[in-house]
PDB file of N, CA and C in Angstrom:
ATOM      1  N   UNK A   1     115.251  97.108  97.879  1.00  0.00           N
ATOM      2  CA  UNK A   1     115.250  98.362  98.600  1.00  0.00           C
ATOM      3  C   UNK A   1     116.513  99.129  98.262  1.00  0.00           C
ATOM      4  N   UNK A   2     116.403 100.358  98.421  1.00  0.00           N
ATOM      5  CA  UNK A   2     117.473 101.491  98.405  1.00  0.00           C
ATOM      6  C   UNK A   2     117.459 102.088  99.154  1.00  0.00           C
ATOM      7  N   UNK A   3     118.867 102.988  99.056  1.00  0.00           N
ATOM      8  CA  UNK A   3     118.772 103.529 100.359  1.00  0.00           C
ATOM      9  C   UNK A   3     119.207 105.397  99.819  1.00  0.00           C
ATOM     10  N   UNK A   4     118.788 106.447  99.444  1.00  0.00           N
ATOM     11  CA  UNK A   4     119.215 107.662  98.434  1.00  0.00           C
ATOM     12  C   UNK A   4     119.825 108.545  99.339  1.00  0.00           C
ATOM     13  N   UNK A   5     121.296 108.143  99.066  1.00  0.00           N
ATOM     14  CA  UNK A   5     121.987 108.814  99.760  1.00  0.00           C
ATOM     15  C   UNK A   5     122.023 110.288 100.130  1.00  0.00           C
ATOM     16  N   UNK A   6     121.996 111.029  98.825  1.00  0.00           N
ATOM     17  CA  UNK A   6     122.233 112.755  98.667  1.00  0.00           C
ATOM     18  C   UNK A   6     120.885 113.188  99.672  1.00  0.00           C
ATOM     19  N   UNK A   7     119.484 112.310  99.709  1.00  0.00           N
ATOM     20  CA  UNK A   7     118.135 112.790 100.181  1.00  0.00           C
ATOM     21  C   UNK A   7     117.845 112.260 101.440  1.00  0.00           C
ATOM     22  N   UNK A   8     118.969 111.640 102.042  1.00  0.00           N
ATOM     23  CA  UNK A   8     118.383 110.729 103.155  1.00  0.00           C
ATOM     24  C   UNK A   8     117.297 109.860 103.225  1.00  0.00           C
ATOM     25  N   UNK A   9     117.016 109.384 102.752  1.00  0.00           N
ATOM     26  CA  UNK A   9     115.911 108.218 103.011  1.00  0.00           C
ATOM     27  C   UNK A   9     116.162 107.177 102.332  1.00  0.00           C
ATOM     28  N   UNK A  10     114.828 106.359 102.350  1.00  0.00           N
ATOM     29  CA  UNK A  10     115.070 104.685 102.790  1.00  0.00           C
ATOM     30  C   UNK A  10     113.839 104.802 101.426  1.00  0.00           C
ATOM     31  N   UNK A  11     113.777 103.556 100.637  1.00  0.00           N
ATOM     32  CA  UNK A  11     112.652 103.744  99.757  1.00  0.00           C
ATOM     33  C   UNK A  11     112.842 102.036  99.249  1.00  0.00           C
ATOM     34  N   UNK A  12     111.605 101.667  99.680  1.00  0.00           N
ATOM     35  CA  UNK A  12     111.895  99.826 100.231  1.00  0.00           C
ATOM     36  C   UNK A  12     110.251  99.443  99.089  1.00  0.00           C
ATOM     37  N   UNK A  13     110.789  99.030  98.141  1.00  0.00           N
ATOM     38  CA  UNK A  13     109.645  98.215  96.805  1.00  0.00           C
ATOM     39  C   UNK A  13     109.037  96.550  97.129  1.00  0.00           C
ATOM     40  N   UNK A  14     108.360  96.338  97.425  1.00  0.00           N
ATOM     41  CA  UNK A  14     108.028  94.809  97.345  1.00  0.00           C
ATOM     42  C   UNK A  14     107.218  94.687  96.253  1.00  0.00           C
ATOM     43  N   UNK A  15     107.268  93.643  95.952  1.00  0.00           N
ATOM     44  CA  UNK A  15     106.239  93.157  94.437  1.00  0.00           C
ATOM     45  C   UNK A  15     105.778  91.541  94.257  1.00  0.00           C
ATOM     46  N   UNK A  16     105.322  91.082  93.169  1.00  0.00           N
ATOM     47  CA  UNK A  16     104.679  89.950  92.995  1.00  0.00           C
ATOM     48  C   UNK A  16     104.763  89.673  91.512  1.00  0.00           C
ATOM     49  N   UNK A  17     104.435  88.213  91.266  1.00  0.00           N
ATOM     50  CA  UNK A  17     104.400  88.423  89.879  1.00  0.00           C
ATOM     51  C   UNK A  17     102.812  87.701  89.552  1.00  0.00           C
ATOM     52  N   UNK A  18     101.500  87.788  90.744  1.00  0.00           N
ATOM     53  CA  UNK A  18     100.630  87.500  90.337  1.00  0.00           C
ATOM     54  C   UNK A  18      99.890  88.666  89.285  1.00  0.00           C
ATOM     55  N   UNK A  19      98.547  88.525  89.368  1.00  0.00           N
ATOM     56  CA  UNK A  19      97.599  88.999  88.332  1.00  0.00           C
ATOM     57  C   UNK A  19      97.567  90.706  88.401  1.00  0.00           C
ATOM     58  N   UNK A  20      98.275  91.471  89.734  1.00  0.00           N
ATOM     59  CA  UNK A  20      98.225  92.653  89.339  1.00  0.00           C
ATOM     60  C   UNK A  20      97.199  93.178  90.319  1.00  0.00           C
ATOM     61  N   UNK A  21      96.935  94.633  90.179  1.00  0.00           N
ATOM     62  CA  UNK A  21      95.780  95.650  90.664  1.00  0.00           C
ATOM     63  C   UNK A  21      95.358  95.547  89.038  1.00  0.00           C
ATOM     64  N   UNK A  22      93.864  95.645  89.139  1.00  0.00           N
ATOM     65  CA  UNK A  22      93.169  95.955  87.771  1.00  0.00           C
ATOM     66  C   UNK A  22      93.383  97.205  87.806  1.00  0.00           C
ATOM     67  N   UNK A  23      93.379  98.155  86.783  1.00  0.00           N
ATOM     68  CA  UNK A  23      93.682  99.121  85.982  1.00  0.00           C
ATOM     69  C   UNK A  23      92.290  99.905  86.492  1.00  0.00           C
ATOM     70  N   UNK A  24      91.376  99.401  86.901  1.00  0.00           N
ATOM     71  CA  UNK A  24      89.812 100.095  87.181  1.00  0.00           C
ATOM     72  C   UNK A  24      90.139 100.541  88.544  1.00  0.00           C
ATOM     73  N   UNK A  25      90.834  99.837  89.384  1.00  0.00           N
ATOM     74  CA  UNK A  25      90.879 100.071  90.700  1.00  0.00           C
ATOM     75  C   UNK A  25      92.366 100.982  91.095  1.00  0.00           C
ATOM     76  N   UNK A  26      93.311 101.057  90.277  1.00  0.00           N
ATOM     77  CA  UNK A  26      94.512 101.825  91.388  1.00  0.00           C
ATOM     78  C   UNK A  26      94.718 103.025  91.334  1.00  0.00           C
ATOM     79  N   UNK A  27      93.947 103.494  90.679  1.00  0.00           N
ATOM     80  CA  UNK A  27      93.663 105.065  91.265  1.00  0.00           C
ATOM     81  C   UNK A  27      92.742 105.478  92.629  1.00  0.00           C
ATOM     82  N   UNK A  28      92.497 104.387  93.225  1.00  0.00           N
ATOM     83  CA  UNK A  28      91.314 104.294  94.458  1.00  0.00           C
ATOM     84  C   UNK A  28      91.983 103.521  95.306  1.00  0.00           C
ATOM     85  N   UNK A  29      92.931 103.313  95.239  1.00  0.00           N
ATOM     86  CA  UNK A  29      94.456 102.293  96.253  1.00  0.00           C
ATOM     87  C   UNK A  29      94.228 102.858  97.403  1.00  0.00           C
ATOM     88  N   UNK A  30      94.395 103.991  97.452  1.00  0.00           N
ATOM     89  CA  UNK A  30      94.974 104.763  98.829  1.00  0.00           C
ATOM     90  C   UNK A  30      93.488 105.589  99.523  1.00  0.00           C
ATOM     91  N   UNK A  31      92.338 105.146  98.658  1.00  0.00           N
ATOM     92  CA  UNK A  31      91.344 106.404  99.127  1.00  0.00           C
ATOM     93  C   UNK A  31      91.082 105.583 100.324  1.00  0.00           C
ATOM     94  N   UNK A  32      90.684 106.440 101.630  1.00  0.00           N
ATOM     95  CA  UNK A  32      89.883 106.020 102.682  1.00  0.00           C
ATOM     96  C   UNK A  32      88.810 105.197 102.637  1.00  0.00           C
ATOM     97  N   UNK A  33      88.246 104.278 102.900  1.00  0.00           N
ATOM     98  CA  UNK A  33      87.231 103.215 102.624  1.00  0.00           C
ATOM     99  C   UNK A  33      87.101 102.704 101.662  1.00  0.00           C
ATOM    100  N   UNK A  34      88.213 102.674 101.011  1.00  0.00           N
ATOM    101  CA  UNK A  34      87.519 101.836  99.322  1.00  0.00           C
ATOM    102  C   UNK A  34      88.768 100.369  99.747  1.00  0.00           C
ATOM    103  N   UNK A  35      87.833  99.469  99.742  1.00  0.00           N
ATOM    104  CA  UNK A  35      88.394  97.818  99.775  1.00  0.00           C
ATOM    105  C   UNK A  35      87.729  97.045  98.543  1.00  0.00           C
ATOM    106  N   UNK A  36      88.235  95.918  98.295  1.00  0.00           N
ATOM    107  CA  UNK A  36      87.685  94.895  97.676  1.00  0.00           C
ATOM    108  C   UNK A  36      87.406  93.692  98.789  1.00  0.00           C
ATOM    109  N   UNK A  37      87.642  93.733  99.776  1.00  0.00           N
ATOM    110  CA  UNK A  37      87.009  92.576 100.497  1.00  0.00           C
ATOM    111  C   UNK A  37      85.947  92.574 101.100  1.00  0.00           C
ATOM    112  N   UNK A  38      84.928  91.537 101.372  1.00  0.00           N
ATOM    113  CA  UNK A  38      83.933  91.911 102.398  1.00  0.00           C
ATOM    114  C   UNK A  38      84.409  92.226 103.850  1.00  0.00           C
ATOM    115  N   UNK A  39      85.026  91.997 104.186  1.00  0.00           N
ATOM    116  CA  UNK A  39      85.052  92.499 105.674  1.00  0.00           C
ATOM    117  C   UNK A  39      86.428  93.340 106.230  1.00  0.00           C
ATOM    118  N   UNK A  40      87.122  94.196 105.012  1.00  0.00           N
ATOM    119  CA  UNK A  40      87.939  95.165 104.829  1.00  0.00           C
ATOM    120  C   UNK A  40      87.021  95.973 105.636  1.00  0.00           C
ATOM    121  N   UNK A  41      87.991  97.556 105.972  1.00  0.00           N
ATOM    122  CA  UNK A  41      87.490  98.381 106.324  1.00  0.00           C
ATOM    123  C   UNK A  41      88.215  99.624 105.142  1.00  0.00           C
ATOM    124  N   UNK A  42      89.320  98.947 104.569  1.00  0.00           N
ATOM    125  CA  UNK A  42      89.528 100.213 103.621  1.00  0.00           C
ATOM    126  C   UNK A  42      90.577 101.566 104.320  1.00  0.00           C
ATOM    127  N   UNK A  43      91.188 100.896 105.370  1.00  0.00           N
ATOM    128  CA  UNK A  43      91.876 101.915 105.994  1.00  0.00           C
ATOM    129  C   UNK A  43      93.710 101.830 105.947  1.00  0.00           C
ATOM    130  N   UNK A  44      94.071 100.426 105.750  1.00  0.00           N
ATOM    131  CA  UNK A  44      94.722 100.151 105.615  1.00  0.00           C
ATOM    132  C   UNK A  44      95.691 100.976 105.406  1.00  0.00           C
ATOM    133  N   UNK A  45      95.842 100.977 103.910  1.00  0.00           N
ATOM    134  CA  UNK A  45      96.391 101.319 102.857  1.00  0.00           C
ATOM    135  C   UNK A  45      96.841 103.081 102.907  1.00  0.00           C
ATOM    136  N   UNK A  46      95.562 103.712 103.194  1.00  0.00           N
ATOM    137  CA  UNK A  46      95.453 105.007 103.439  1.00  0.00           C
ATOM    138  C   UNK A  46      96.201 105.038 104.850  1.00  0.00           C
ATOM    139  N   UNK A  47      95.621 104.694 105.685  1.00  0.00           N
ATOM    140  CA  UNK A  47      96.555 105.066 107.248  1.00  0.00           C
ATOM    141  C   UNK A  47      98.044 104.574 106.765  1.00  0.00           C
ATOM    142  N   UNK A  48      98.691 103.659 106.469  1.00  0.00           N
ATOM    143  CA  UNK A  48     100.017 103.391 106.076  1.00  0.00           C
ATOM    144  C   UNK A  48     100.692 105.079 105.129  1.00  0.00           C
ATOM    145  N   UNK A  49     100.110 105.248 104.265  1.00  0.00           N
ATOM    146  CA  UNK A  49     100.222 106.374 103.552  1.00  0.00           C
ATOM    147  C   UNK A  49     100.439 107.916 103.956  1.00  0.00           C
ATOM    148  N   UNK A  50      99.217 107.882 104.801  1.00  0.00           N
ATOM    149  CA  UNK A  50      99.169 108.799 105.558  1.00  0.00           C
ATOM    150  C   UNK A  50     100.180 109.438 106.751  1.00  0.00           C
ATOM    151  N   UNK A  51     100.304 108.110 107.434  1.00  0.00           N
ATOM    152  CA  UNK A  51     101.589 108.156 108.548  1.00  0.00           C
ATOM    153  C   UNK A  51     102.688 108.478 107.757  1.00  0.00           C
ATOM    154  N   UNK A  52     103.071 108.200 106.804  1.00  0.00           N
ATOM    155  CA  UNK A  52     104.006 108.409 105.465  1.00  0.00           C
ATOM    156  C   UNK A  52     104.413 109.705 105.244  1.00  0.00           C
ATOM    157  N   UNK A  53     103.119 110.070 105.179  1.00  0.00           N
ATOM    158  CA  UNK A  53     103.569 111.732 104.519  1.00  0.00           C
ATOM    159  C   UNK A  53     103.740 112.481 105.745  1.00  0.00           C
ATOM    160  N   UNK A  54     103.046 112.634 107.061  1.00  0.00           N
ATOM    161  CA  UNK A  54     103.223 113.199 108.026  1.00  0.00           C
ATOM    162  C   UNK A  54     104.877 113.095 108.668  1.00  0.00           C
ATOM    163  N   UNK A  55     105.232 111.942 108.254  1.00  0.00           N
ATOM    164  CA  UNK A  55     107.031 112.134 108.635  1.00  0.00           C
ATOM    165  C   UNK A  55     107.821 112.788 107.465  1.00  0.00           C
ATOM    166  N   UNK A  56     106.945 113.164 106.447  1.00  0.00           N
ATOM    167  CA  UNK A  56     107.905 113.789 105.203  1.00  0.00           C
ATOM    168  C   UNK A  56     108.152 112.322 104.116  1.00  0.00           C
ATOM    169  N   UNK A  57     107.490 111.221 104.278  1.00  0.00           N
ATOM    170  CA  UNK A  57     107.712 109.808 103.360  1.00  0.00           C
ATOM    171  C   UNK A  57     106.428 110.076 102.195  1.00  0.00           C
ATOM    172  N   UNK A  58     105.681 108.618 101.800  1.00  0.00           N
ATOM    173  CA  UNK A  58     104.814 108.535 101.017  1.00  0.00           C
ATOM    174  C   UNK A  58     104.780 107.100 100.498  1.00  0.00           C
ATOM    175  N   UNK A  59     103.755 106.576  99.717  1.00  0.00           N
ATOM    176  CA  UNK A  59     103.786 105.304  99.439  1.00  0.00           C
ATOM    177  C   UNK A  59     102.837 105.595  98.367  1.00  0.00           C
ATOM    178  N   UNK A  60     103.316 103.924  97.416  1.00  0.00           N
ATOM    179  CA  UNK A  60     102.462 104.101  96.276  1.00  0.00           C
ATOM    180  C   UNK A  60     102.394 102.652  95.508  1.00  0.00           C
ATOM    181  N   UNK A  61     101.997 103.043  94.382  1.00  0.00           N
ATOM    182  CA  UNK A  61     101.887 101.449  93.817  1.00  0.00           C
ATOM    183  C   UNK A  61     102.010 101.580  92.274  1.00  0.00           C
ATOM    184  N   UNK A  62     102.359 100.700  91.560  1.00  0.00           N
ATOM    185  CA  UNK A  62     103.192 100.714  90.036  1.00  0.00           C
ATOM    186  C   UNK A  62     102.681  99.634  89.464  1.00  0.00           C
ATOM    187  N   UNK A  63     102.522  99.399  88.300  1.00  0.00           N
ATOM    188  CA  UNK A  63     101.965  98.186  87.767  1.00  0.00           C
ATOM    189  C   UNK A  63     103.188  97.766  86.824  1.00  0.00           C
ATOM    190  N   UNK A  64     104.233  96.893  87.317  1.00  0.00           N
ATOM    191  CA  UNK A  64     105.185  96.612  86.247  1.00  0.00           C
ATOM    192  C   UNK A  64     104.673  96.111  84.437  1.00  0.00           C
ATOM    193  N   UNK A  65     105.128  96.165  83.771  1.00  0.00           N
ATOM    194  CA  UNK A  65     104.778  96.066  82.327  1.00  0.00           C
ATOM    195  C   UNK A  65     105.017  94.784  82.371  1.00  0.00           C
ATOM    196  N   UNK A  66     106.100  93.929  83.200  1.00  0.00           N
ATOM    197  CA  UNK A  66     105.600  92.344  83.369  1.00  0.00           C
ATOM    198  C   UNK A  66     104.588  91.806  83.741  1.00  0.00           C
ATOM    199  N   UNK A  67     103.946  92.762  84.714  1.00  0.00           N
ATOM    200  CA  UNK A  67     102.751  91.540  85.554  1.00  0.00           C
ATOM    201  C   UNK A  67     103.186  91.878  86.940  1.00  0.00           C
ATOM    202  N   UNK A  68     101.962  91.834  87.523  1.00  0.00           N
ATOM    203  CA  UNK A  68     102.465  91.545  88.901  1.00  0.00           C
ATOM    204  C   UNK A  68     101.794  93.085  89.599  1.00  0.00           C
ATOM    205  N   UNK A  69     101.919  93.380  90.909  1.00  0.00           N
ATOM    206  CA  UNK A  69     101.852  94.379  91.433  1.00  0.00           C
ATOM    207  C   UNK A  69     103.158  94.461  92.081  1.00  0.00           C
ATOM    208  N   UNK A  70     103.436  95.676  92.392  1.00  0.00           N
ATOM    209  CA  UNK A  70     104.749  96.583  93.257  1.00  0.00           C
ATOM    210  C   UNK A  70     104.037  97.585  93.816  1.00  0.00           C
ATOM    211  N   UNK A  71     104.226  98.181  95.246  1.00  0.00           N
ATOM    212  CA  UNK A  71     103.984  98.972  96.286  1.00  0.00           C
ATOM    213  C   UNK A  71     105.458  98.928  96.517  1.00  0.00           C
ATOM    214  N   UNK A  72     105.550 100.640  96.822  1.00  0.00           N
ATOM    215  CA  UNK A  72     106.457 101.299  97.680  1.00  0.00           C
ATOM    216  C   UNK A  72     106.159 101.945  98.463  1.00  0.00           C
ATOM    217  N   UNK A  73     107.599 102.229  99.229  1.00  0.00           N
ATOM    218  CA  UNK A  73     107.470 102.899 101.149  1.00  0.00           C
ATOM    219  C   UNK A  73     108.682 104.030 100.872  1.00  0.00           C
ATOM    220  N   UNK A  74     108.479 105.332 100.835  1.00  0.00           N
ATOM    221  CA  UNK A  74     109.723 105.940 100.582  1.00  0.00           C
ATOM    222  C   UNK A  74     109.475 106.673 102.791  1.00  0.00           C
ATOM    223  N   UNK A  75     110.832 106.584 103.335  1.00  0.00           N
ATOM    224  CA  UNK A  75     110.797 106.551 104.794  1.00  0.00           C
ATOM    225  C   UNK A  75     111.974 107.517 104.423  1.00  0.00           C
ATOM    226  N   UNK A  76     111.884 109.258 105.104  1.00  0.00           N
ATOM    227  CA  UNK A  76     112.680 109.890 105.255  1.00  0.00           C
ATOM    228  C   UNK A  76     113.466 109.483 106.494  1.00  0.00           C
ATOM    229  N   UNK A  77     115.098 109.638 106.006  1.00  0.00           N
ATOM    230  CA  UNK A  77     115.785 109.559 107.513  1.00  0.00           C
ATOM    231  C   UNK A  77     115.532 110.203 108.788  1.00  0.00           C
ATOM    232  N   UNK A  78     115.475 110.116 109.567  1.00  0.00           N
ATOM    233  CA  UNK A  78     115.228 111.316 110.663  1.00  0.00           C
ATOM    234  C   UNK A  78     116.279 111.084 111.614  1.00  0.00           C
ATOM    235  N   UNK A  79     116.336 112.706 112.018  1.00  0.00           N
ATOM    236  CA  UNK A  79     117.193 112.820 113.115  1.00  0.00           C
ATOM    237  C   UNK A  79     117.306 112.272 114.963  1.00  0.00           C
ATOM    238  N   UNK A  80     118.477 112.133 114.873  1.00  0.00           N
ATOM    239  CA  UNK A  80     119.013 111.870 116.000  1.00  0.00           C
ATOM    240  C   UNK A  80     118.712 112.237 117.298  1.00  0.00           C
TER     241      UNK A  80
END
């Protein structure tokens, strides 16, 4: 995690070094109802996102050139 000083906010990466998001699917990460599980609802991802941008943040996901998946949380500071 970092923390960007000049912009105020917080911008916090977690990752993995399993098999990844397939390349077919992470452009459909964040859409409303789209899961791969059976008994997902597909909201997840999007409501996390969503709450995101409504404070001025956002979230996303990266496919390192090692392997693995990475999701980020960029969290504007807010006032006092």
């Amino acid at each position: 995690s970092s923390m960007g000083a000049a912009s105020g906010e917080l911008t916090l990466s977690v990752g993995d070094d399993g098999p990844g998001v397939p390349a077919s699917l992470r452009d459909r990460l964040f859409n409303p109802r789209f899961t791969t599980r059976e008994d997902g609802t597909g909201m997840g991802l999007f409501g996390a996102r969503k709450a995101l941008q409504e404070l001025g943040g956002d979230a996303g996901h990266v496919a390192p050139p090692q392997g693995g998946a990475q999701f980020w949380l960029k969290v504007p500071a807010l006032a006092a």
